[in-house]
PDB file of N, CA and C in Angstrom:
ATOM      1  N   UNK A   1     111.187 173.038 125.110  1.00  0.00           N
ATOM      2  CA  UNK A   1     112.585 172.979 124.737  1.00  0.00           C
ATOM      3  C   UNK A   1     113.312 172.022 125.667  1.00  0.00           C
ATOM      4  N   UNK A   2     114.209 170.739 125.277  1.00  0.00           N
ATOM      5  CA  UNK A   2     115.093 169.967 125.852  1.00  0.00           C
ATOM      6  C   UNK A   2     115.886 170.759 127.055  1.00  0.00           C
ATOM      7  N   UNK A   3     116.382 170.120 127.795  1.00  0.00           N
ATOM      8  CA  UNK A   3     117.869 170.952 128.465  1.00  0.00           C
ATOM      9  C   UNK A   3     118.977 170.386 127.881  1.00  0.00           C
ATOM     10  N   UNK A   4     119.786 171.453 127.932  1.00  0.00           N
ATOM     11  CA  UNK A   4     121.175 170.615 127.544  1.00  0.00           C
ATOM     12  C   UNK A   4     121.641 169.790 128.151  1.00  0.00           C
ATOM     13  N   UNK A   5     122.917 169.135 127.644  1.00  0.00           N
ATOM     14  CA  UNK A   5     123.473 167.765 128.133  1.00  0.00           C
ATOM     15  C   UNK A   5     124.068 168.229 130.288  1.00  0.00           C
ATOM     16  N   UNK A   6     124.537 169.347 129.895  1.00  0.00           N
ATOM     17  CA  UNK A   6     125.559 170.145 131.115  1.00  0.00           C
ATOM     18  C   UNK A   6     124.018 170.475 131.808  1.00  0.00           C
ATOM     19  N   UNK A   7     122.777 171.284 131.872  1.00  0.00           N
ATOM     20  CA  UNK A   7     121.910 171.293 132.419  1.00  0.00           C
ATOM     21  C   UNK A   7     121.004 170.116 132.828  1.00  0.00           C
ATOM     22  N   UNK A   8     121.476 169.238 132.297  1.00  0.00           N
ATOM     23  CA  UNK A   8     120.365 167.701 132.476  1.00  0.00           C
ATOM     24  C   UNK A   8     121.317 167.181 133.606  1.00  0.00           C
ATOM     25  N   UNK A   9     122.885 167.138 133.577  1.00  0.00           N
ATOM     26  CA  UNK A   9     123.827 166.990 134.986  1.00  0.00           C
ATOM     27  C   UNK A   9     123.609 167.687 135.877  1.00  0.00           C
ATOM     28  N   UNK A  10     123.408 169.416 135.622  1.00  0.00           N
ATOM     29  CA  UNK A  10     123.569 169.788 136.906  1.00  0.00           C
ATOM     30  C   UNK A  10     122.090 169.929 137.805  1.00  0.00           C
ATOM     31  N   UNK A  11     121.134 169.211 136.831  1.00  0.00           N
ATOM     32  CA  UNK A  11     119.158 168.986 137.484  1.00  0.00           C
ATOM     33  C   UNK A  11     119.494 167.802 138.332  1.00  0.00           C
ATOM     34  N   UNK A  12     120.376 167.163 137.657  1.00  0.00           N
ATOM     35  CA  UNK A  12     120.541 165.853 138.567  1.00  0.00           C
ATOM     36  C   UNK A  12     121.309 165.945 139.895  1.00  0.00           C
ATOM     37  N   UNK A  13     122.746 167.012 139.311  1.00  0.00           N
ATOM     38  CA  UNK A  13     123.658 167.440 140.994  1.00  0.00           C
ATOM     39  C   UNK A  13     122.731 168.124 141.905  1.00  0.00           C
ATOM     40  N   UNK A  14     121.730 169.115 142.114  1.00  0.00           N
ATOM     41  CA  UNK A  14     120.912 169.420 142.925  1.00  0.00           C
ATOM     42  C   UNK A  14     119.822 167.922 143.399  1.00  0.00           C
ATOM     43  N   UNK A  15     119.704 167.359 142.418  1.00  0.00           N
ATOM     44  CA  UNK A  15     118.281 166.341 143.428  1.00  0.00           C
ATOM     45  C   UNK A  15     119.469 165.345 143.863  1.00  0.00           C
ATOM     46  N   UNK A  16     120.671 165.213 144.055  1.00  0.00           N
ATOM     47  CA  UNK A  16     121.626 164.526 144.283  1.00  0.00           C
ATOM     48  C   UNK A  16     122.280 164.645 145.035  1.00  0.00           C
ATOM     49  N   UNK A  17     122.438 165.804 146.433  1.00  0.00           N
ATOM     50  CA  UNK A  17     123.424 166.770 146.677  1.00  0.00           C
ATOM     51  C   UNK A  17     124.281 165.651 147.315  1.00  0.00           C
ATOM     52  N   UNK A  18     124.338 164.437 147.783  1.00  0.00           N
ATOM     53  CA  UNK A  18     124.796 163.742 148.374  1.00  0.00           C
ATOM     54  C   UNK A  18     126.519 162.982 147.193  1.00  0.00           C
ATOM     55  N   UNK A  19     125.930 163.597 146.092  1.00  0.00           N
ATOM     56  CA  UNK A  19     126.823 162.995 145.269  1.00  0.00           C
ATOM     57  C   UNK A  19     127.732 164.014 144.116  1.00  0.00           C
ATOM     58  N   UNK A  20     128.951 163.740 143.851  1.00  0.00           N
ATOM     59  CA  UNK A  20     129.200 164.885 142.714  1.00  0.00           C
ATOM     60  C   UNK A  20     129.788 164.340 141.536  1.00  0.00           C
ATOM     61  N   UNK A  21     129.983 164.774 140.667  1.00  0.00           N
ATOM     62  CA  UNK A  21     129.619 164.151 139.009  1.00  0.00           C
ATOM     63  C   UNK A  21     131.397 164.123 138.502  1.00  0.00           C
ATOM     64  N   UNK A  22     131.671 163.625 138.336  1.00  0.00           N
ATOM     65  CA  UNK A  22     132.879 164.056 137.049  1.00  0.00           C
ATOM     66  C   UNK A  22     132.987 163.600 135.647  1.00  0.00           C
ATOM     67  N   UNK A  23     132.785 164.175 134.904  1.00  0.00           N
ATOM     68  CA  UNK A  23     132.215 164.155 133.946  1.00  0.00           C
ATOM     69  C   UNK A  23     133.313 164.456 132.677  1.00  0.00           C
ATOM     70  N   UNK A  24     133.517 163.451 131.648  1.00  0.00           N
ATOM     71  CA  UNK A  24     134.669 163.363 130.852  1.00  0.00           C
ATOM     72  C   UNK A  24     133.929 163.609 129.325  1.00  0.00           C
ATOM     73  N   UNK A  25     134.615 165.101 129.323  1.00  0.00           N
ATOM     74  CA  UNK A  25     134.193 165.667 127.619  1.00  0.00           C
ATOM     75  C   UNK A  25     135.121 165.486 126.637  1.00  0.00           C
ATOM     76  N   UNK A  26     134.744 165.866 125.221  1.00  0.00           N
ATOM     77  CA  UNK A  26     135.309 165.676 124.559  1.00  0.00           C
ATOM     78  C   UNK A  26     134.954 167.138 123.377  1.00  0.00           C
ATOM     79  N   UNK A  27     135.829 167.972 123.562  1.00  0.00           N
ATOM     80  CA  UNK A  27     135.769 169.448 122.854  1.00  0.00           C
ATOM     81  C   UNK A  27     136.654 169.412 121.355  1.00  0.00           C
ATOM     82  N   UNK A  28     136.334 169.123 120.507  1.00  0.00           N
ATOM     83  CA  UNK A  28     137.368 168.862 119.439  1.00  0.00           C
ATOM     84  C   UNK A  28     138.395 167.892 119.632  1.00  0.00           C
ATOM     85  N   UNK A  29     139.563 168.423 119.622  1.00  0.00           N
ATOM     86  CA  UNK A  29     140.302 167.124 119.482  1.00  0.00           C
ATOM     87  C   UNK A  29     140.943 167.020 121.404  1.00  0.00           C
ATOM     88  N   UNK A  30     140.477 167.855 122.170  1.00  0.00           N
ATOM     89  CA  UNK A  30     140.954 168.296 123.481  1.00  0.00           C
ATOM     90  C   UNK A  30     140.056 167.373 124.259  1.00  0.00           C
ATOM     91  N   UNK A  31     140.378 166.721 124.860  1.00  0.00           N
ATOM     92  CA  UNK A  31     139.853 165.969 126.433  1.00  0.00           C
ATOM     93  C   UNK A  31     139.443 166.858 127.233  1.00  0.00           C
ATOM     94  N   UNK A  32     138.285 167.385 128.468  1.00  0.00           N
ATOM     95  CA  UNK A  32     138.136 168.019 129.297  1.00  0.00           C
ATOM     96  C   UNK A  32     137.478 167.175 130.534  1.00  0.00           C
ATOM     97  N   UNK A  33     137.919 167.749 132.109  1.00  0.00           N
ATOM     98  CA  UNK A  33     137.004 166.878 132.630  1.00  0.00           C
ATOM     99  C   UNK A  33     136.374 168.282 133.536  1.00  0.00           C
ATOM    100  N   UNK A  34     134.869 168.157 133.495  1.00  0.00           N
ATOM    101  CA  UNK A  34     133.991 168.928 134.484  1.00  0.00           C
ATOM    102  C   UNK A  34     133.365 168.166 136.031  1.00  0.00           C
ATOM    103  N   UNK A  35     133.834 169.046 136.930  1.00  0.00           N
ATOM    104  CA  UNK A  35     133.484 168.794 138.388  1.00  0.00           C
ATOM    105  C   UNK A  35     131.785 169.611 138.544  1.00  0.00           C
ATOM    106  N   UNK A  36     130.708 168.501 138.936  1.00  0.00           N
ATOM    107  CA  UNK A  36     129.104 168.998 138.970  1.00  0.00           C
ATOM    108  C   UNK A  36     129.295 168.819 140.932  1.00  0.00           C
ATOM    109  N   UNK A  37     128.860 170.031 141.349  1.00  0.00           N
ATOM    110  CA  UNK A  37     128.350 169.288 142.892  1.00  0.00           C
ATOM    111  C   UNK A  37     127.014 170.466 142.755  1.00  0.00           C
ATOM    112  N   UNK A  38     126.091 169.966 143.488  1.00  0.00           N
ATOM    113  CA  UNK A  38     125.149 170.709 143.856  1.00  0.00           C
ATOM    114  C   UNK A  38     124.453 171.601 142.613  1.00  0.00           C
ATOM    115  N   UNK A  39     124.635 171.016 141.271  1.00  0.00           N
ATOM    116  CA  UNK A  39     123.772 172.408 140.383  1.00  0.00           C
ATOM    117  C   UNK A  39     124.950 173.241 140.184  1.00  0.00           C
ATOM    118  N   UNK A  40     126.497 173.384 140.537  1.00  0.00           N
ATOM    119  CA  UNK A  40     127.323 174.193 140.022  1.00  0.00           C
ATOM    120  C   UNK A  40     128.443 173.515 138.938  1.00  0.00           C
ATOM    121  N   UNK A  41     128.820 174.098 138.080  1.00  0.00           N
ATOM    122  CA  UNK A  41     129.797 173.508 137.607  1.00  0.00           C
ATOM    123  C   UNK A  41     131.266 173.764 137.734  1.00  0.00           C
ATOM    124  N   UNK A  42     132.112 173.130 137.318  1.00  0.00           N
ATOM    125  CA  UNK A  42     133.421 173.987 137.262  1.00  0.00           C
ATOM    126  C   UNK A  42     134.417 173.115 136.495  1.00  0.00           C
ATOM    127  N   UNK A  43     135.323 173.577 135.443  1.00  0.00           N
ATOM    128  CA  UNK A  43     136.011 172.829 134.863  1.00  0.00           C
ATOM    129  C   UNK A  43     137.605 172.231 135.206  1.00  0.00           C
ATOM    130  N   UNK A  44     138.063 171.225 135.191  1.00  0.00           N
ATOM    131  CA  UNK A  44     139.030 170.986 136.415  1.00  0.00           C
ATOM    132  C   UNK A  44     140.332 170.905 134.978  1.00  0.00           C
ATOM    133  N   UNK A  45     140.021 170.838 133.933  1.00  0.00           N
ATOM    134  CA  UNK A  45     140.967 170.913 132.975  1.00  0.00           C
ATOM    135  C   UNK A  45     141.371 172.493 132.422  1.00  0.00           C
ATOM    136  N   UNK A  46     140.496 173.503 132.300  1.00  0.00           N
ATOM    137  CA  UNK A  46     140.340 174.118 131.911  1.00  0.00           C
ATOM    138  C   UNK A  46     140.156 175.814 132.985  1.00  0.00           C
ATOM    139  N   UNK A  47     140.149 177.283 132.723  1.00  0.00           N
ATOM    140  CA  UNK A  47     139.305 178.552 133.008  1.00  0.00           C
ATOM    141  C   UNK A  47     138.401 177.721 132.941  1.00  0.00           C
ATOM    142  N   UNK A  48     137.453 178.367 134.343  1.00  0.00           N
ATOM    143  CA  UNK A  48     135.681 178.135 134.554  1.00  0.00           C
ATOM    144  C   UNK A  48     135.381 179.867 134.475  1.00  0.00           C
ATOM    145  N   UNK A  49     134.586 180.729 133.555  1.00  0.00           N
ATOM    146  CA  UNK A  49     134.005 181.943 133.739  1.00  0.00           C
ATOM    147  C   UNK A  49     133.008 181.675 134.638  1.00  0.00           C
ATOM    148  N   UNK A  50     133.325 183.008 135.248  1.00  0.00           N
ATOM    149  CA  UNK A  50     132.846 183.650 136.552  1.00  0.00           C
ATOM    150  C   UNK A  50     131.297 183.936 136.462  1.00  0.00           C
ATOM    151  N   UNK A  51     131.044 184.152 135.196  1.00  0.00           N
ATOM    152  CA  UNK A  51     129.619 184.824 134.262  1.00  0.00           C
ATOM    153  C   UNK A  51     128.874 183.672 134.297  1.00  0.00           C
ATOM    154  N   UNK A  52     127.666 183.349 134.782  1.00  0.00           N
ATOM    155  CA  UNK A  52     126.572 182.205 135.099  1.00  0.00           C
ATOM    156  C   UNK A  52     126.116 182.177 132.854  1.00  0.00           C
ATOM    157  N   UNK A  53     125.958 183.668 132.622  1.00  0.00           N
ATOM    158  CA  UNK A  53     125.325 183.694 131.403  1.00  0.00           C
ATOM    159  C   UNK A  53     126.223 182.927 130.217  1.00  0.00           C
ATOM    160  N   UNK A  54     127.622 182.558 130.560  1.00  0.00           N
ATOM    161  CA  UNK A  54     128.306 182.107 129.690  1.00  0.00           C
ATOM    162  C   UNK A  54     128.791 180.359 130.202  1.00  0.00           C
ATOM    163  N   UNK A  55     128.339 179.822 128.693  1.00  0.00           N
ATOM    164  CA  UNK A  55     127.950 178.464 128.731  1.00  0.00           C
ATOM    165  C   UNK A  55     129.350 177.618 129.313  1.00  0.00           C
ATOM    166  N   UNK A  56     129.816 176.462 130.324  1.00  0.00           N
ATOM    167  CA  UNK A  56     130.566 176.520 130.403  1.00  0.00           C
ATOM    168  C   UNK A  56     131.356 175.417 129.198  1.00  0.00           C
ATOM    169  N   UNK A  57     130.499 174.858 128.696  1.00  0.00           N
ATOM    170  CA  UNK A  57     130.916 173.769 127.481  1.00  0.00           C
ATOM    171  C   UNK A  57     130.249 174.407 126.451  1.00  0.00           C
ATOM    172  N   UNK A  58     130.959 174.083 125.666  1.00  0.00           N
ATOM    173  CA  UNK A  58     130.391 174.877 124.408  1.00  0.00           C
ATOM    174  C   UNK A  58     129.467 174.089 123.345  1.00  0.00           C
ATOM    175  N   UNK A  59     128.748 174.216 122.388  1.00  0.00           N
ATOM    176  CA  UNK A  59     127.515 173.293 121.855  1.00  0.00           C
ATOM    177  C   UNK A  59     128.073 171.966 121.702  1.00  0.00           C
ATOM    178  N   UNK A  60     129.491 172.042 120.350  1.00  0.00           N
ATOM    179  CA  UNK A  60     129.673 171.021 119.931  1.00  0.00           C
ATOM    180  C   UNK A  60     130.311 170.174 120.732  1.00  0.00           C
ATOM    181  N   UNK A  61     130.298 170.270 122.308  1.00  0.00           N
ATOM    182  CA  UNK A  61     131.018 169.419 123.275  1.00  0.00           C
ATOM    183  C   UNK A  61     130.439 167.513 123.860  1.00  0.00           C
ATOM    184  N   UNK A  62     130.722 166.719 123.604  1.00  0.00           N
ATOM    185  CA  UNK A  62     130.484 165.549 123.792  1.00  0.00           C
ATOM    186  C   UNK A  62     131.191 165.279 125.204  1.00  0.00           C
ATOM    187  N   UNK A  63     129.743 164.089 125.622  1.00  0.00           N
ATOM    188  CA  UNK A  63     129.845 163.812 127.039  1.00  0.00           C
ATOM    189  C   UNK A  63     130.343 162.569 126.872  1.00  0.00           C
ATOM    190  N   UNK A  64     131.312 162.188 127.104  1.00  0.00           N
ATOM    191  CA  UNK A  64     131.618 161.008 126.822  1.00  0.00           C
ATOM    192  C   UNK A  64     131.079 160.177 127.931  1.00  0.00           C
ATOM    193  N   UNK A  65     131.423 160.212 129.932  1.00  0.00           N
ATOM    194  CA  UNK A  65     131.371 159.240 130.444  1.00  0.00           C
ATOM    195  C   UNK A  65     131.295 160.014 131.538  1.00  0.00           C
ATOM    196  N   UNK A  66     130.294 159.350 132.522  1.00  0.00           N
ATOM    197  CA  UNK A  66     129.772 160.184 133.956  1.00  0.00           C
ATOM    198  C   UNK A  66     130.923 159.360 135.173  1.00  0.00           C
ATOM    199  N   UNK A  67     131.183 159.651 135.956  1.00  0.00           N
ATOM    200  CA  UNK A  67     131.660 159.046 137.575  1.00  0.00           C
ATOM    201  C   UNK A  67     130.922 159.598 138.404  1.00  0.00           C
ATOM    202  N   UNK A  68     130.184 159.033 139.016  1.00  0.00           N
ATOM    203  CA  UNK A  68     129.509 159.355 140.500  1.00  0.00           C
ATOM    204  C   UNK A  68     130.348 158.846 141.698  1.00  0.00           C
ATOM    205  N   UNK A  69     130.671 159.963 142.369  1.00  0.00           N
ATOM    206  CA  UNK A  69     131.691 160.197 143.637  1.00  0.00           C
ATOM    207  C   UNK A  69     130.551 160.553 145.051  1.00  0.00           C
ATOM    208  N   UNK A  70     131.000 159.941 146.182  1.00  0.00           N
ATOM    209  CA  UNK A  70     130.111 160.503 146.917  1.00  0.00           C
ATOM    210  C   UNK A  70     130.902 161.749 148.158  1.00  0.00           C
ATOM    211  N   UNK A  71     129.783 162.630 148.263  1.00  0.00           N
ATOM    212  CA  UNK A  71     130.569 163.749 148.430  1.00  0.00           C
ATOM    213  C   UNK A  71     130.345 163.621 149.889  1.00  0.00           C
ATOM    214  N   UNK A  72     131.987 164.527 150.506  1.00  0.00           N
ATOM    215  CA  UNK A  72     132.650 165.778 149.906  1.00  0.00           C
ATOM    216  C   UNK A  72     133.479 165.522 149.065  1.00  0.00           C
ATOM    217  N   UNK A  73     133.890 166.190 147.849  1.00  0.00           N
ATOM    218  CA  UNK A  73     134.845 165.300 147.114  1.00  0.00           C
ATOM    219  C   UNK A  73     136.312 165.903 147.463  1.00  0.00           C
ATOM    220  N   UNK A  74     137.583 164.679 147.643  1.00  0.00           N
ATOM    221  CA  UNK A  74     138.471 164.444 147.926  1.00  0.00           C
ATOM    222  C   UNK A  74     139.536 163.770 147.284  1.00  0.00           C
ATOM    223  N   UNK A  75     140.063 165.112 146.359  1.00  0.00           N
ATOM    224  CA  UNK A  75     140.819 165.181 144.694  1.00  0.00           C
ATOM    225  C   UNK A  75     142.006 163.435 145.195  1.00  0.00           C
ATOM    226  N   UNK A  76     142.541 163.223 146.608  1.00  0.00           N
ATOM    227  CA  UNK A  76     143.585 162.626 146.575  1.00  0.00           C
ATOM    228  C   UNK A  76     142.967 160.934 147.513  1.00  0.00           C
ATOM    229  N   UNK A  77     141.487 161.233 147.580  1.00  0.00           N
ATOM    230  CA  UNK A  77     141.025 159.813 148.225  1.00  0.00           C
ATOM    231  C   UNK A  77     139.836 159.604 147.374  1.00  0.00           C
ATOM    232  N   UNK A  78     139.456 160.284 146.357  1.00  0.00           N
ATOM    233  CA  UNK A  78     137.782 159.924 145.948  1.00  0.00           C
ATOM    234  C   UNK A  78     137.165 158.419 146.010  1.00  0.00           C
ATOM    235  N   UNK A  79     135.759 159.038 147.136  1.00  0.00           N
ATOM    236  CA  UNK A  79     135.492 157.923 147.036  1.00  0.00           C
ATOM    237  C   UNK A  79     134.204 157.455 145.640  1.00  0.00           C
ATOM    238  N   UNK A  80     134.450 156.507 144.636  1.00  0.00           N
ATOM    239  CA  UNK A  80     133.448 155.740 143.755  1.00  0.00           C
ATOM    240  C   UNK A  80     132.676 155.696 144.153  1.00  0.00           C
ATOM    241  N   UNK A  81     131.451 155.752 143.509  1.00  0.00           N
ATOM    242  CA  UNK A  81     129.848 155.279 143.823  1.00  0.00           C
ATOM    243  C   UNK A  81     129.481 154.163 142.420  1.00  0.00           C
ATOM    244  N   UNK A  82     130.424 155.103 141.503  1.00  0.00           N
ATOM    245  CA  UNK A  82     130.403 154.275 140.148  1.00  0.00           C
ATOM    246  C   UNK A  82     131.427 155.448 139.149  1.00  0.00           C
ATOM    247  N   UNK A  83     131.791 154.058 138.285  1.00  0.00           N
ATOM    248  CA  UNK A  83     132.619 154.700 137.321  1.00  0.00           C
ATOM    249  C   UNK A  83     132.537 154.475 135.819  1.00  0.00           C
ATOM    250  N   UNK A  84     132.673 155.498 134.808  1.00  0.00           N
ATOM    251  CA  UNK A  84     132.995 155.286 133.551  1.00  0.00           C
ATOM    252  C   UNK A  84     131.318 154.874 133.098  1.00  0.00           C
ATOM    253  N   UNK A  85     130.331 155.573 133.435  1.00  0.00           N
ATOM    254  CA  UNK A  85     128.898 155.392 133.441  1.00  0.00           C
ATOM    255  C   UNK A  85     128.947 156.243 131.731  1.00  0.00           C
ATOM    256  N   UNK A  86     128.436 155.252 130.754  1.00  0.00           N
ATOM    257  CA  UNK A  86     128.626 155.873 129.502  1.00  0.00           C
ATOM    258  C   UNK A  86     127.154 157.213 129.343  1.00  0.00           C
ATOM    259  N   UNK A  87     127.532 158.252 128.442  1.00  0.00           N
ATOM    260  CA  UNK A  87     126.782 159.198 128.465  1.00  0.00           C
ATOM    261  C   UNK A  87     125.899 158.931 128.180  1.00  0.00           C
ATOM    262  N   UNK A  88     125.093 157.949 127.532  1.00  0.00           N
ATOM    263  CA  UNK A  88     123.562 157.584 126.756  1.00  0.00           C
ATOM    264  C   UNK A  88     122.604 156.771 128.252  1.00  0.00           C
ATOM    265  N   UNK A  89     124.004 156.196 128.815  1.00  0.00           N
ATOM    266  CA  UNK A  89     123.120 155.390 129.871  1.00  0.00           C
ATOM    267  C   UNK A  89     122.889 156.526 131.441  1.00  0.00           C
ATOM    268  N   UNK A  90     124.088 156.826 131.516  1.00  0.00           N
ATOM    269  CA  UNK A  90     123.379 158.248 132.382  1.00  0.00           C
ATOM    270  C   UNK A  90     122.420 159.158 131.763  1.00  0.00           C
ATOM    271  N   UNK A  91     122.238 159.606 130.513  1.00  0.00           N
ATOM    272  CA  UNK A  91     121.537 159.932 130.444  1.00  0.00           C
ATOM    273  C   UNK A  91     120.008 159.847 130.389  1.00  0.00           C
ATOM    274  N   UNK A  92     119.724 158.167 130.209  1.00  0.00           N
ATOM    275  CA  UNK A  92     118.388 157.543 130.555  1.00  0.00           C
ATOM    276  C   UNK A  92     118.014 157.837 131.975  1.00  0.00           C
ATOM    277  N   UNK A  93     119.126 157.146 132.825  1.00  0.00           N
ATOM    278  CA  UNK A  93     118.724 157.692 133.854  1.00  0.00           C
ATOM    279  C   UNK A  93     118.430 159.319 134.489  1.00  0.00           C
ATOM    280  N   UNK A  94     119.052 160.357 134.014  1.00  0.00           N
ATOM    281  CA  UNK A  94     118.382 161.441 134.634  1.00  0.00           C
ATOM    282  C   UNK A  94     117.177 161.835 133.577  1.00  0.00           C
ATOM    283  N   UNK A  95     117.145 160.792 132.669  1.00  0.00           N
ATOM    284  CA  UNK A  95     115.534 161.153 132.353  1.00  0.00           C
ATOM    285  C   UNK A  95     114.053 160.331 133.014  1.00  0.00           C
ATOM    286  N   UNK A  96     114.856 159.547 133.721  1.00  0.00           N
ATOM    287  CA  UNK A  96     113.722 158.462 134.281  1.00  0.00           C
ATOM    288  C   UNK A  96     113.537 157.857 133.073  1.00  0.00           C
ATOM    289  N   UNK A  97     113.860 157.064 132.211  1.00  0.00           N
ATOM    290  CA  UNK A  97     113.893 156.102 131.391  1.00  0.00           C
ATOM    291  C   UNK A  97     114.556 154.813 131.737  1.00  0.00           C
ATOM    292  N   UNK A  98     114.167 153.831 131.360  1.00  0.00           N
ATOM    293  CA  UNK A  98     114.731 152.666 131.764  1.00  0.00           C
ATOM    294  C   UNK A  98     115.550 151.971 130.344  1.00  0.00           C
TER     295      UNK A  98
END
């Protein structure tokens, strides 16, 4: 079985810990953006449940575009590593695809 899009980020925030993700969804007609550090998630638009068992994006949620920040992250200085990394091409990369 695949991992999901949100589990294929947060395989990558653990072998990454040096870096943290922000990550720009797209939930129906609503914009969301999710904060990845370390394998955790948390939603910076939105309630994050407390419950690990409850998904924090829901199926039909689209990843639009990754930012890699290097951590600690610092909401009023972030520093870039890269920005606006489209979801198909981050996603090659945390598959090891070229």
């Amino acid at each position: 079985m695949s991992m999901s899009p949100l589990a294929l980020l947060e395989a990558y925030s653990r072998a990454h810990p040096q870096e943290v993700l922000l990550v720009e969804v797209q939930v129906g007609e609503q914009e969301e953006v999710v904060l990845i550090f370390k394998g955790v998630s948390s939603s910076l638009t939105a309630a994050t449940v407390v419950d690990a068992d409850v998904p924090l994006l829901p199926e039909e949620a689209v990843i639009v575009a990754v930012d890699r920040l290097r951590s600690p992250y610092n909401p009023s200085a972030p520093l870039y590593l890269e920005q606006g990394i489209p979801w198909e091409d981050f996603q090659r990369r945390c598959l090891g695809v070229s």
